[in-house]
C-alpha atoms as a PDB file:
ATOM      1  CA  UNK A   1     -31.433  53.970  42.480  1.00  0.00           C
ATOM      2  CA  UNK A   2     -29.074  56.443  40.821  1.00  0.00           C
ATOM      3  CA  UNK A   3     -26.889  55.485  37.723  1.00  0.00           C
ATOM      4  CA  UNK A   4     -23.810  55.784  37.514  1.00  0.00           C
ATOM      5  CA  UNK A   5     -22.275  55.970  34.112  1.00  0.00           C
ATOM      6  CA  UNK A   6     -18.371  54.641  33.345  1.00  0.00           C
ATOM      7  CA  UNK A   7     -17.251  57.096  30.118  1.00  0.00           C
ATOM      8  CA  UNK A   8     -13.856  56.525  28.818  1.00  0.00           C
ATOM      9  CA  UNK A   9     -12.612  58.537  25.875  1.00  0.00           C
ATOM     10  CA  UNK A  10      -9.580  57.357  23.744  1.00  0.00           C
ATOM     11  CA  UNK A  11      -6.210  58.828  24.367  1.00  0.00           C
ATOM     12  CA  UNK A  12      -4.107  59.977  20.803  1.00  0.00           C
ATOM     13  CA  UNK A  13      -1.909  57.288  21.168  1.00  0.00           C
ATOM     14  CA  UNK A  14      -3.766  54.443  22.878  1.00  0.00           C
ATOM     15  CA  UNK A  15      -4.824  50.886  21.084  1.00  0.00           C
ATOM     16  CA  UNK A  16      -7.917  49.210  21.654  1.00  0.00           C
ATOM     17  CA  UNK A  17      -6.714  46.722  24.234  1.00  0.00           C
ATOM     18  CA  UNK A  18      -5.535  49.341  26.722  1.00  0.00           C
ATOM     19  CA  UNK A  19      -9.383  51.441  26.583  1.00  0.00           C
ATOM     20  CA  UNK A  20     -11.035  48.516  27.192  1.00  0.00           C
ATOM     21  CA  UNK A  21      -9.001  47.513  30.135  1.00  0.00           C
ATOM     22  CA  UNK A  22      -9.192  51.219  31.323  1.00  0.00           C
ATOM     23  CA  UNK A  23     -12.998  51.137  30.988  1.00  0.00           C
ATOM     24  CA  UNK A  24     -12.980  47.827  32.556  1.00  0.00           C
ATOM     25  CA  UNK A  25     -11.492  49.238  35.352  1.00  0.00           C
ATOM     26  CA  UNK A  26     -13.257  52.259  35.988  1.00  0.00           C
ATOM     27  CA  UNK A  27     -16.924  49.786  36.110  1.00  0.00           C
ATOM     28  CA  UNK A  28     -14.911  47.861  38.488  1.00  0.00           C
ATOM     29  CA  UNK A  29     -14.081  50.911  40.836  1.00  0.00           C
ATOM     30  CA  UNK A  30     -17.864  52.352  40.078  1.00  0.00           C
ATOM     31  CA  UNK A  31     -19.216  49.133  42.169  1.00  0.00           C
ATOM     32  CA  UNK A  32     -22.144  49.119  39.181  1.00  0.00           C
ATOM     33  CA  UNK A  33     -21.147  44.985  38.601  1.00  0.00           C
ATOM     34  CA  UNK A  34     -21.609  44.426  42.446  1.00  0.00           C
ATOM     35  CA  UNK A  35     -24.830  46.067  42.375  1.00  0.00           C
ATOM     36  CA  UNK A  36     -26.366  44.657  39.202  1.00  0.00           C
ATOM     37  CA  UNK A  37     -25.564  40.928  40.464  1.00  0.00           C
ATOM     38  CA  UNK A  38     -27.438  41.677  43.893  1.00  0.00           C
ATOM     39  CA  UNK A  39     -30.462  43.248  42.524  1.00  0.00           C
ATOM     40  CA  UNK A  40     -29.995  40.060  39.734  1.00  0.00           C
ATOM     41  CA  UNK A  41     -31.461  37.793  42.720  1.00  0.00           C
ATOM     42  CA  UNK A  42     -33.311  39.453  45.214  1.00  0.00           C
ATOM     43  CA  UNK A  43     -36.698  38.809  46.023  1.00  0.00           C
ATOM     44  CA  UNK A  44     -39.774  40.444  47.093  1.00  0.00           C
ATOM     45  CA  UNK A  45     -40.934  40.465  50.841  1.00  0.00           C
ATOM     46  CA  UNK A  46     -43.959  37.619  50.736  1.00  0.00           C
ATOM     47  CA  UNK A  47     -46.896  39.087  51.706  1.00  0.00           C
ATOM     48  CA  UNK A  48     -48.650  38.570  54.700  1.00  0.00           C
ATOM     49  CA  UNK A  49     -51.363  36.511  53.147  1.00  0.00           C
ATOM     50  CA  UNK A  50     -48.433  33.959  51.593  1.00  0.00           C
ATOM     51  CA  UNK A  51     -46.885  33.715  55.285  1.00  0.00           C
ATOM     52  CA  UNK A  52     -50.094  33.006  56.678  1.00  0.00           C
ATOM     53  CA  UNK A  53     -51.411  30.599  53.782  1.00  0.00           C
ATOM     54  CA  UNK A  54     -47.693  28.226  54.041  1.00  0.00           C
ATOM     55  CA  UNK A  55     -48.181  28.639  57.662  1.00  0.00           C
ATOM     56  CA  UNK A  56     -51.720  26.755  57.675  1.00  0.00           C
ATOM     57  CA  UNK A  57     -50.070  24.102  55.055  1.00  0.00           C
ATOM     58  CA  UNK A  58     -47.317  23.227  57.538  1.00  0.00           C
ATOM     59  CA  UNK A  59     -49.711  22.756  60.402  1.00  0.00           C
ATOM     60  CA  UNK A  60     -52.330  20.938  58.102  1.00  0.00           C
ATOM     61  CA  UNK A  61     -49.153  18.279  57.280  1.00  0.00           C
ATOM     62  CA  UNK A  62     -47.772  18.063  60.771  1.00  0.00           C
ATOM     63  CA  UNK A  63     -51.594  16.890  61.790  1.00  0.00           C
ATOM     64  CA  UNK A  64     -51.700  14.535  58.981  1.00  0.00           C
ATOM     65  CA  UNK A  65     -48.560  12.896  59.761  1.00  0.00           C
ATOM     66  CA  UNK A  66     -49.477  12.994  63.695  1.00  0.00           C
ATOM     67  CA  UNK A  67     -52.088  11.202  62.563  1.00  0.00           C
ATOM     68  CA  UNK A  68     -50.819   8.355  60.322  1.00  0.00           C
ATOM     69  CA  UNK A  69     -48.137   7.890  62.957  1.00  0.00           C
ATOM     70  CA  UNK A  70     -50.760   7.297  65.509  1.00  0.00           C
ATOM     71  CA  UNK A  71     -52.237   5.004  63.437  1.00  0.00           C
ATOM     72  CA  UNK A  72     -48.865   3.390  62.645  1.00  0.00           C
ATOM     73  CA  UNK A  73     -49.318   3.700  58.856  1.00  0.00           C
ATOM     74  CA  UNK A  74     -45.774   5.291  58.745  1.00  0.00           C
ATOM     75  CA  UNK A  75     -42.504   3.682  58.011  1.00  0.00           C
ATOM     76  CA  UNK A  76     -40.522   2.962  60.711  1.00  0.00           C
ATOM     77  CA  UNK A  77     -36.838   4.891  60.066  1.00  0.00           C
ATOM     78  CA  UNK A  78     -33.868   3.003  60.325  1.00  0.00           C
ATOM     79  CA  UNK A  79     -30.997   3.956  62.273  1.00  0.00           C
ATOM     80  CA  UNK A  80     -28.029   4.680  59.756  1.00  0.00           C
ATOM     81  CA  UNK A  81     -25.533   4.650  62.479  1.00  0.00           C
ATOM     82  CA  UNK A  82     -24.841   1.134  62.370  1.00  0.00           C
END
């Protein structure tokens, strides 16, 4: 990932209000805030041993619950349509 740096010098005549809105929009037009905020939240790629692990989890529940229903140990769900 490259960097990309936003550099604003003062002008003779410019106040403090007016660089940082200058420098605020030269970040803005960089696309560095954009950027930041994805990388902020992404995740790693699970590995194959995860996927596989979860995988054997869901099946091990969907047996149990085959199970129990067979067995009718399980609530019976009421229809909320009424």
């Amino acid at each position: 990932m490259s960097t990309v740096n936003a550099e604003v010098k003062k002008n003779n005549n410019e106040n403090a209000i007016s660089l940082i809105r200058r420098f605020t929009k030269r970040v803005q037009g960089s696309g560095v805030i954009p950027r930041v905020r994805s990388l902020r939240w992404s995740q790693r790629k699970p590995s194959d041993f995860k996927v596989k692990k979860s995988a054997l989890v869901v099946l091990a529940r969907r047996e149990e619950f085959k199970k129990l229903d067979k067995m009718g140990k399980l609530a019976k769900k009421e229809d909320k349509r009424k």
